[in-house]
N, C-alpha and C. Protein backbone atom coordinates (compact mmCIF):
# COMPACT_ATOMS: atom_id res chain seq x y z
N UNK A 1 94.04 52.72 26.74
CA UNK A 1 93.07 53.52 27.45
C UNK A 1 91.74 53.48 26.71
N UNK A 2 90.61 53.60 27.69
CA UNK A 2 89.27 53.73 26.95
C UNK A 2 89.21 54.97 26.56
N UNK A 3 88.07 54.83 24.70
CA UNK A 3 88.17 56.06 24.26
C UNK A 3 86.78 56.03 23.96
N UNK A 4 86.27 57.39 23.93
CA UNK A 4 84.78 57.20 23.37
C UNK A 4 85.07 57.52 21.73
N UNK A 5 84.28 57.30 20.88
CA UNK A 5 83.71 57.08 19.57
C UNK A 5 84.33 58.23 19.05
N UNK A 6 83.72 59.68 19.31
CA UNK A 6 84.48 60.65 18.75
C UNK A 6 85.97 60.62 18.72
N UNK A 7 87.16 60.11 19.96
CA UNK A 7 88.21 59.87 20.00
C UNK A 7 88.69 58.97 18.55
N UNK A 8 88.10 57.74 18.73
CA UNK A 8 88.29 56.81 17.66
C UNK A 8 88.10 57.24 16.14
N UNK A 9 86.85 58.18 15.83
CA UNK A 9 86.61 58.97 14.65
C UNK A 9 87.57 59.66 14.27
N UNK A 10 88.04 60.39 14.98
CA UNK A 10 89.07 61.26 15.01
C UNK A 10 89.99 60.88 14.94
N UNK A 11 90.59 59.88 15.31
CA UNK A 11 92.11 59.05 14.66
C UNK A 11 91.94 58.76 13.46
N UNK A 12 90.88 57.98 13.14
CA UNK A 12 90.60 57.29 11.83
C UNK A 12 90.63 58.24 10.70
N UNK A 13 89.84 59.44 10.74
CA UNK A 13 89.86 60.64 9.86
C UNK A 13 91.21 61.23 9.73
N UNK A 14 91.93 61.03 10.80
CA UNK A 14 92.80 62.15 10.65
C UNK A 14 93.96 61.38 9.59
N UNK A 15 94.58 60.06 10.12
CA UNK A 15 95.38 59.05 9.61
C UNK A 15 94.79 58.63 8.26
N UNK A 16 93.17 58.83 8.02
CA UNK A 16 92.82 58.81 6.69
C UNK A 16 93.45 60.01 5.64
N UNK A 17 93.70 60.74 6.10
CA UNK A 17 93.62 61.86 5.26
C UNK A 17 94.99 62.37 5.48
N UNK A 18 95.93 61.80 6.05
CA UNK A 18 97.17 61.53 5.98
C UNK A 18 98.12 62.25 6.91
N UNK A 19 97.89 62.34 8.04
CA UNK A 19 98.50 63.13 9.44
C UNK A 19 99.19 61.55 9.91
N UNK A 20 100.28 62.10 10.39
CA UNK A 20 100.88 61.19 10.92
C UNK A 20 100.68 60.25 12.30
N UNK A 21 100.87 59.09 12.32
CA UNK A 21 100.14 58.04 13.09
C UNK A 21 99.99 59.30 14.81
N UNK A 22 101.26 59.55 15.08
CA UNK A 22 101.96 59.66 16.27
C UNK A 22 100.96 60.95 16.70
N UNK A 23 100.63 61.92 15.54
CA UNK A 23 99.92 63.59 15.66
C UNK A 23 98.37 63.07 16.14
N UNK A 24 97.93 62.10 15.05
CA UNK A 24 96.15 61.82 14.96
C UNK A 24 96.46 60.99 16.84
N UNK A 25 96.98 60.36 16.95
CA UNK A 25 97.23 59.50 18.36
C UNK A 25 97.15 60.41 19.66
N UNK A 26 98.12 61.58 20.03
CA UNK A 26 98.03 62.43 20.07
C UNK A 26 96.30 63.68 20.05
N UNK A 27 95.85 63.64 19.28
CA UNK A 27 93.85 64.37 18.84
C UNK A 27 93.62 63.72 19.69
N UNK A 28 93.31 62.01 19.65
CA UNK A 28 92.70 60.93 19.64
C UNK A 28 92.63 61.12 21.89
N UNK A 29 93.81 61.21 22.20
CA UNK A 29 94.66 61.37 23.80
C UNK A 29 93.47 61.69 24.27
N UNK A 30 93.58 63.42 23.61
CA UNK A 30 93.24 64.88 24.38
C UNK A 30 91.78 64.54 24.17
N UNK A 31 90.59 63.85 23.01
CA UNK A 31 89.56 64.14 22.86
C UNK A 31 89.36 62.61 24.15
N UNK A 32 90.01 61.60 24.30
CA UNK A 32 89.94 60.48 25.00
C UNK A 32 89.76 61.09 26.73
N UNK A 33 90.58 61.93 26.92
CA UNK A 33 90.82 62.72 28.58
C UNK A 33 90.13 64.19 28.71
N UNK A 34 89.25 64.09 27.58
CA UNK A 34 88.37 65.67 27.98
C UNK A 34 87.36 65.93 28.64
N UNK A 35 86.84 64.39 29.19
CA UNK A 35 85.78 64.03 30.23
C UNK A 35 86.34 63.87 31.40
N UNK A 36 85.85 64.30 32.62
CA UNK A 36 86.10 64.33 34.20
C UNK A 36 86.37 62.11 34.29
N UNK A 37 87.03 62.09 34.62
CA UNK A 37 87.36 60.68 34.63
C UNK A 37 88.69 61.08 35.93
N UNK A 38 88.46 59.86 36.72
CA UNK A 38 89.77 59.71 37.62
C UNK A 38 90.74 58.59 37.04
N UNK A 39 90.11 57.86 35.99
CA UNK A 39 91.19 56.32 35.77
C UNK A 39 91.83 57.07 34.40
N UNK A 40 91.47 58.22 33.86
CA UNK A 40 91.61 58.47 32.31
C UNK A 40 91.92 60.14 32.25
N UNK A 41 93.02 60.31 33.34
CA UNK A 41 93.23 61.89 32.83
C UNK A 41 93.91 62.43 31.92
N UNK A 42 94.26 63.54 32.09
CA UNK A 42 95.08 64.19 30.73
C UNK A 42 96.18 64.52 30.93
N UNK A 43 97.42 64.17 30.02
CA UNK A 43 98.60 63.57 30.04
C UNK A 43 99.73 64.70 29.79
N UNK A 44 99.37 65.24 28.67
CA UNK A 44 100.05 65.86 27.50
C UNK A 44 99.31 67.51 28.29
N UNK A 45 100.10 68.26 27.77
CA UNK A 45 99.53 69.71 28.19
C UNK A 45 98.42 70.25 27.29
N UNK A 46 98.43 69.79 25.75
CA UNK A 46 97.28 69.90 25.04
C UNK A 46 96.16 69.09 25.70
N UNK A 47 96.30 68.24 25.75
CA UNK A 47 95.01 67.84 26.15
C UNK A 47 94.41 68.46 27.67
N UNK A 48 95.59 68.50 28.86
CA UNK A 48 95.01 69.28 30.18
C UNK A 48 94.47 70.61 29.30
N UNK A 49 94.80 71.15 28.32
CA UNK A 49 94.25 72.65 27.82
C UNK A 49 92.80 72.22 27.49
N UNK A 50 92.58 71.34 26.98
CA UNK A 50 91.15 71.00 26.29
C UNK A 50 90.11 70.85 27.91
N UNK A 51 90.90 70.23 28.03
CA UNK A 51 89.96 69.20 29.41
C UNK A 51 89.14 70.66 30.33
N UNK A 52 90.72 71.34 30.77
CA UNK A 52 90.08 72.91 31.18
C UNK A 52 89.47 73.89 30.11
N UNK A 53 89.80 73.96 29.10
CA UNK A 53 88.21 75.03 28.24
C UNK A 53 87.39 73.94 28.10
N UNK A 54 87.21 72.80 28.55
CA UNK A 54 85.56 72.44 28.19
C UNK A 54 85.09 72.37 29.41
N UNK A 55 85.76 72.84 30.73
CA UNK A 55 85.30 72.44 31.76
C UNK A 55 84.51 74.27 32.07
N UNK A 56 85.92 74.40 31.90
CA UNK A 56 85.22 76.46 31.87
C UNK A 56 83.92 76.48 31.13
N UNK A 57 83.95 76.14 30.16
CA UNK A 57 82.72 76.41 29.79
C UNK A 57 81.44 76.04 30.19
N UNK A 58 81.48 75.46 31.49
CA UNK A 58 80.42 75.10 31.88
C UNK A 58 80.61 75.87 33.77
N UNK A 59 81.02 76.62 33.52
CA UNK A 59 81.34 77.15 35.63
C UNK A 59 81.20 78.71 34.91
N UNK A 60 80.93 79.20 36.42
CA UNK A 60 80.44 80.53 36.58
C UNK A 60 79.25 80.37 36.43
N UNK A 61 78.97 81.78 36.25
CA UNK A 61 77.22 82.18 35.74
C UNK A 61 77.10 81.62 34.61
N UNK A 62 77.57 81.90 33.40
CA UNK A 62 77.33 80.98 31.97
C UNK A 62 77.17 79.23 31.93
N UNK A 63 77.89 78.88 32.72
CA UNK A 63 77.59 77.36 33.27
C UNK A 63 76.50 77.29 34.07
N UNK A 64 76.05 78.27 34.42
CA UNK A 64 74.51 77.85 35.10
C UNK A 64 73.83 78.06 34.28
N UNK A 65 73.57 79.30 33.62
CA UNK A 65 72.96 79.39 32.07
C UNK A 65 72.28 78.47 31.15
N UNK A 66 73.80 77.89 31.07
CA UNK A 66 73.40 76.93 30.09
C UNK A 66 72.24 75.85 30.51
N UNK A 67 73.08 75.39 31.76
CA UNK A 67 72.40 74.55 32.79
C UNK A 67 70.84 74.47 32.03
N UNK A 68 70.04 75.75 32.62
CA UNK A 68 69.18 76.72 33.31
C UNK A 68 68.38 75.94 31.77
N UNK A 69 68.81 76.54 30.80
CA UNK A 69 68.42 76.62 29.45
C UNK A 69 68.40 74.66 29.09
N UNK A 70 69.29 74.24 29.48
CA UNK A 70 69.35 73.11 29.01
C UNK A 70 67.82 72.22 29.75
N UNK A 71 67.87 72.02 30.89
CA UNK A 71 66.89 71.32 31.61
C UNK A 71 65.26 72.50 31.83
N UNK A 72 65.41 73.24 31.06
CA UNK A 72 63.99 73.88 30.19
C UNK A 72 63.77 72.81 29.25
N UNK A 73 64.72 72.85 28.21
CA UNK A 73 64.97 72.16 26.83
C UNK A 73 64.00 70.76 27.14
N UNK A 74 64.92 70.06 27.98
CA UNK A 74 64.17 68.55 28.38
C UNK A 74 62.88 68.67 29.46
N UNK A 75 62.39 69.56 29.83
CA UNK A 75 61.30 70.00 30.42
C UNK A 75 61.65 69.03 32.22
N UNK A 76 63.11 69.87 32.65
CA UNK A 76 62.97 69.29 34.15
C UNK A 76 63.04 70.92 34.73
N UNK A 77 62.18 70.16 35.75
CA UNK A 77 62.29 71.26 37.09
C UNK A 77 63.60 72.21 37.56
N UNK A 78 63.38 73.08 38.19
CA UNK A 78 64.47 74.41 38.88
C UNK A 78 64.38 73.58 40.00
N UNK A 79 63.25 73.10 40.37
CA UNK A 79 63.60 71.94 41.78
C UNK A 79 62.58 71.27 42.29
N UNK A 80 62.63 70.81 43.28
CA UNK A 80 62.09 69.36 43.81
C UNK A 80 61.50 69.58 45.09
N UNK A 81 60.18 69.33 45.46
CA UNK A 81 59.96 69.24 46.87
C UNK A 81 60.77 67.76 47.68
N UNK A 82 60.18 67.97 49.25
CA UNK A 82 60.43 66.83 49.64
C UNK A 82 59.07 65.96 50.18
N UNK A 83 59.14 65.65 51.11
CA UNK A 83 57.81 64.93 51.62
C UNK A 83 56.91 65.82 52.32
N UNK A 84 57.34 66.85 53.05
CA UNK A 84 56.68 67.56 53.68
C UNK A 84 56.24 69.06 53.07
N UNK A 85 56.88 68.65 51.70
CA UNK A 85 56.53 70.05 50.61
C UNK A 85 57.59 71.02 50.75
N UNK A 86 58.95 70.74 51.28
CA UNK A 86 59.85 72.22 50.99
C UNK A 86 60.91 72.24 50.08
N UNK A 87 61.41 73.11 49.38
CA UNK A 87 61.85 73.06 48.47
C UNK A 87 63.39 72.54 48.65
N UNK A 88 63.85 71.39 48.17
CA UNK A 88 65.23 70.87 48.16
C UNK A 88 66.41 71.51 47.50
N UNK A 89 67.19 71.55 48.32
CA UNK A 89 68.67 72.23 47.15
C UNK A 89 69.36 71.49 46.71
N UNK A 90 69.06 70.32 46.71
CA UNK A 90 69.87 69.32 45.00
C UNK A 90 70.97 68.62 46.07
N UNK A 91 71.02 68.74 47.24
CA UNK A 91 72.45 68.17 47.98
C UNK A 91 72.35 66.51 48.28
N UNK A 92 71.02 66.32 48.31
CA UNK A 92 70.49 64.87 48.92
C UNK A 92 69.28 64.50 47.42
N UNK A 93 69.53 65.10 46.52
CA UNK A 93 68.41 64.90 45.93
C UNK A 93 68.68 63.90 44.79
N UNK A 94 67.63 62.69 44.43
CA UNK A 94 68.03 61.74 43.67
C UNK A 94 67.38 62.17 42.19
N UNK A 95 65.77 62.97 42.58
CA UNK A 95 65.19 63.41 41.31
C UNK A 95 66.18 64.72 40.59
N UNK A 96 65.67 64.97 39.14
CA UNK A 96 66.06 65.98 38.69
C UNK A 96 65.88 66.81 38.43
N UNK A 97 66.43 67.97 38.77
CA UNK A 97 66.33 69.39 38.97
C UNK A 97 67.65 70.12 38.97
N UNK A 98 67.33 71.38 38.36
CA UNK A 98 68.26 72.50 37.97
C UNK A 98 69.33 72.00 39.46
N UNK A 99 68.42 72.59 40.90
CA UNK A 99 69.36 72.49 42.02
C UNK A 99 70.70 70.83 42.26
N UNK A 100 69.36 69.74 41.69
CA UNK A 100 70.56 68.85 41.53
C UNK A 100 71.70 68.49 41.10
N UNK A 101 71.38 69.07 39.50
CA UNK A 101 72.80 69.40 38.75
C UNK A 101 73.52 70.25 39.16
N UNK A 102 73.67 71.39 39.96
CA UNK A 102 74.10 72.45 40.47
C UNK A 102 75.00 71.71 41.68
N UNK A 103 74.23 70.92 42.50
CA UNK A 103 74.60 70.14 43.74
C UNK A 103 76.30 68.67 42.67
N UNK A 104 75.34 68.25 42.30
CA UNK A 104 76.19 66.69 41.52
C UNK A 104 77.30 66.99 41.15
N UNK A 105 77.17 68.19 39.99
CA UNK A 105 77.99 68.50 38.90
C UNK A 105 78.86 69.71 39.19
N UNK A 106 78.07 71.25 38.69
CA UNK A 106 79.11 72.15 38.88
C UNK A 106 79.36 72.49 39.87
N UNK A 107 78.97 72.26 41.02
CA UNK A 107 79.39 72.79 42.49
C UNK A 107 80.79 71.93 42.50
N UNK A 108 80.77 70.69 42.24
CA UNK A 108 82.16 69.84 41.93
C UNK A 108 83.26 70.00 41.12
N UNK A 109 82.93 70.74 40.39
CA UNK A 109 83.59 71.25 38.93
C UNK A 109 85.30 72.35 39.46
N UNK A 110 85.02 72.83 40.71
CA UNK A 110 86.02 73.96 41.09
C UNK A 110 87.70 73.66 40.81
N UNK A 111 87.57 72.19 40.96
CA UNK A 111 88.92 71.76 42.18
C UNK A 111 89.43 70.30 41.09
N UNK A 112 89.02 71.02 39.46
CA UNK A 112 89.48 69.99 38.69
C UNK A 112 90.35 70.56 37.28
N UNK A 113 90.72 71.23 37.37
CA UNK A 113 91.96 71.96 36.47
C UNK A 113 93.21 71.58 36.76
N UNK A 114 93.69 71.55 35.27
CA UNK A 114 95.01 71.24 35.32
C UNK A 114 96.46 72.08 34.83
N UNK A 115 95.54 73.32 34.71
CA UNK A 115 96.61 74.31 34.20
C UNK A 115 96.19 75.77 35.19
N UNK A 116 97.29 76.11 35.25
CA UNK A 116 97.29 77.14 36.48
C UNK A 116 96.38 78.58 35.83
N UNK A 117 96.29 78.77 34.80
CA UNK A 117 95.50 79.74 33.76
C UNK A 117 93.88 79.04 33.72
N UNK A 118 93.73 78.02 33.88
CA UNK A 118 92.46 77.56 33.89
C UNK A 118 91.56 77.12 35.39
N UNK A 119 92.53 76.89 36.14
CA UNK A 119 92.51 77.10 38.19
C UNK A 119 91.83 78.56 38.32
N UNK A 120 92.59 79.66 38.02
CA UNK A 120 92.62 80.84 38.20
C UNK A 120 91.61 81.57 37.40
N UNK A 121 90.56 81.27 36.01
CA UNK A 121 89.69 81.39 35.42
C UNK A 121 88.11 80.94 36.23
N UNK A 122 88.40 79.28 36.74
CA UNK A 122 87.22 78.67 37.06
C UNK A 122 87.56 79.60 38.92
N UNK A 123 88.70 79.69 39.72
CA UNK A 123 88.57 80.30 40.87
C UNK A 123 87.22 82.03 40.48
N UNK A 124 87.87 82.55 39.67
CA UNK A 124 86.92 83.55 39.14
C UNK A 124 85.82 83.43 39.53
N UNK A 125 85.10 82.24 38.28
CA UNK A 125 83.80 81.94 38.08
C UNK A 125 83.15 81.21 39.25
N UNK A 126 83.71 80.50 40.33
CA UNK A 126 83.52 80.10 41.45
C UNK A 126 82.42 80.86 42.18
N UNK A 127 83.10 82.62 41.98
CA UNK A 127 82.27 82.98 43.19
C UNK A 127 81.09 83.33 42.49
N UNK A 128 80.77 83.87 41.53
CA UNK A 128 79.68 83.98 40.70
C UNK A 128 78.94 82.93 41.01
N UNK A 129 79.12 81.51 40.48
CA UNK A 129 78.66 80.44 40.49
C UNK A 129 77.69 80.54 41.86
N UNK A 130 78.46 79.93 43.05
CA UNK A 130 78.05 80.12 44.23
C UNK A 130 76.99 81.07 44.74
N UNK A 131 77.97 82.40 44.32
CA UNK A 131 76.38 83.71 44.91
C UNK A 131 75.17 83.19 44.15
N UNK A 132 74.85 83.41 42.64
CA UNK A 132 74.01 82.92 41.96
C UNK A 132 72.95 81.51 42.51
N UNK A 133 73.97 80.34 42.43
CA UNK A 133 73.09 79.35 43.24
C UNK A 133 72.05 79.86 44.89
N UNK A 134 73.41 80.33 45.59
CA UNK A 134 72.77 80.93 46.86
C UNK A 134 71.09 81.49 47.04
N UNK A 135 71.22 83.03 46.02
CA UNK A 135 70.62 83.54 45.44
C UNK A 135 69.50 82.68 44.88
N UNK A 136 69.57 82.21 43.93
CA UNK A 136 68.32 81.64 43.36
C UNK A 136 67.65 80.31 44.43
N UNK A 137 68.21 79.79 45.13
CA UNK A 137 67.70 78.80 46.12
C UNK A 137 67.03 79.29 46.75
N UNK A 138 67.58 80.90 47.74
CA UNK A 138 66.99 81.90 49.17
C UNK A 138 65.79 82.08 48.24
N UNK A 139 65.37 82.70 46.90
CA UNK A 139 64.38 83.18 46.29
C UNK A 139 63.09 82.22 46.43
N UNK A 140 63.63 81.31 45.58
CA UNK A 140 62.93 79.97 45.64
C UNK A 140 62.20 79.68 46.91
N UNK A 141 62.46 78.74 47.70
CA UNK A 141 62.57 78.97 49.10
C UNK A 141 61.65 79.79 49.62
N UNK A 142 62.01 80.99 49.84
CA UNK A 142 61.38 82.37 50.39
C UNK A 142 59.57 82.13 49.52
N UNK A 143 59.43 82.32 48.56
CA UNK A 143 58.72 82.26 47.61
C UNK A 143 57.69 81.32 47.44
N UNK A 144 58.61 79.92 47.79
CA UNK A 144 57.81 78.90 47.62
C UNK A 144 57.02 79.02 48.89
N UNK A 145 57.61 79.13 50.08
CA UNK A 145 57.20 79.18 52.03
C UNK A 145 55.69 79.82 52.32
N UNK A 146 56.27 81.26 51.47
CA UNK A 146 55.67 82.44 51.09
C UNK A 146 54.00 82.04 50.91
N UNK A 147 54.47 81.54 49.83
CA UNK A 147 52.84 81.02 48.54
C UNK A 147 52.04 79.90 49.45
N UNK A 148 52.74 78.77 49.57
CA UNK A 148 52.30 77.93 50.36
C UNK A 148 51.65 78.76 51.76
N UNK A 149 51.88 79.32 52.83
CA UNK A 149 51.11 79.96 53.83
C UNK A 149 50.06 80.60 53.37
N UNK A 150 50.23 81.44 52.17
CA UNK A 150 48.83 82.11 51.99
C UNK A 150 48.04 80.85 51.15
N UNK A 151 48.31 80.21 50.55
CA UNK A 151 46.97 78.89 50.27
C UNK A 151 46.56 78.44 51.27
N UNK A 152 47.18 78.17 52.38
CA UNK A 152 47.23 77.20 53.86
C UNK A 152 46.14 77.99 54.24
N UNK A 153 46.23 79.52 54.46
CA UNK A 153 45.41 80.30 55.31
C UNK A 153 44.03 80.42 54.60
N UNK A 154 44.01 80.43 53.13
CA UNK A 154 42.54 80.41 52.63
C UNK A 154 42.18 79.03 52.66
N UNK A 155 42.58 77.85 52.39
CA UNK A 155 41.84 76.70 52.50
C UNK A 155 41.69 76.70 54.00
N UNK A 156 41.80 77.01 54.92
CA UNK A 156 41.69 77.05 55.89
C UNK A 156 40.15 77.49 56.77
């Protein structure tokens, strides 16, 4: 199976320092299947455990959060016009923006657990997730419509 780098580090360290081939092989699995992959899932119940807390940690409100905070960090947009100037919700959108990642990524994120404790965590955070997006789009939106008419009416 393909592994990324940290996987491979992580065997090497571990079998360096004297864990047995079969245990570090085993690390090596769970850190190999902790990325959303369809050809490369997770096998072993440790590793479905990993795969779901790193996935939780990114759904609900705190997974937008981060989001939110992260694409500040790299200085991208909350969102994107289109051609005619209205504000896009990330569903069709190729540029990047908060709404796109929201659209690509965690809106996708629901319906990928593999342990019934981690289904039932991200079902939780689902609806949060959702209202929140809802919410901040209607604002947006409303806001942007809003602003735009009253410039329209003074350049006018």
């Amino acid at each position: 199976m393909p592994c990324s780098i940290g996987g491979e580090k992580a065997y090497q360290y571990l079998v360096e320092i004297g864990w047995k081939e079969k245990m570090a092989l085993d690390v090596k699995n769970c850190i190999c299947t902790h990325r959303f992959r369809k050809n490369n899932q997770p096998q072993s119940i440790e590793a479905k455990i990993l795969f779901d807390a790193d996935k939780i940690d990114v759904s609900g409100t705190l997974g937008i959060a981060r989001t939110l905070f992260y694409k500040g960090q790299i200085s991208e947009p909350l969102y994107t016009l289109d051609n005619e100037g209205m504000v896009l919700d990330g569903k069709n959108d190729i540029a990047p923006s908060f709404f796109q990642e929201y659209k690509y990524k965690l809106e996708k994120l629901y319906g990928n657990f593999y342990t019934k404790r981690g289904n039932a965590i991200a079902q939780e955070r689902q609806i949060s997730a959702v209202d929140f997006y809802n919410s901040m789009l209607r604002e947006v939106q409303d806001s942007y419509e809003f602003g735009k008419k009253l410039l329209d009416n003074k350049v006018k």
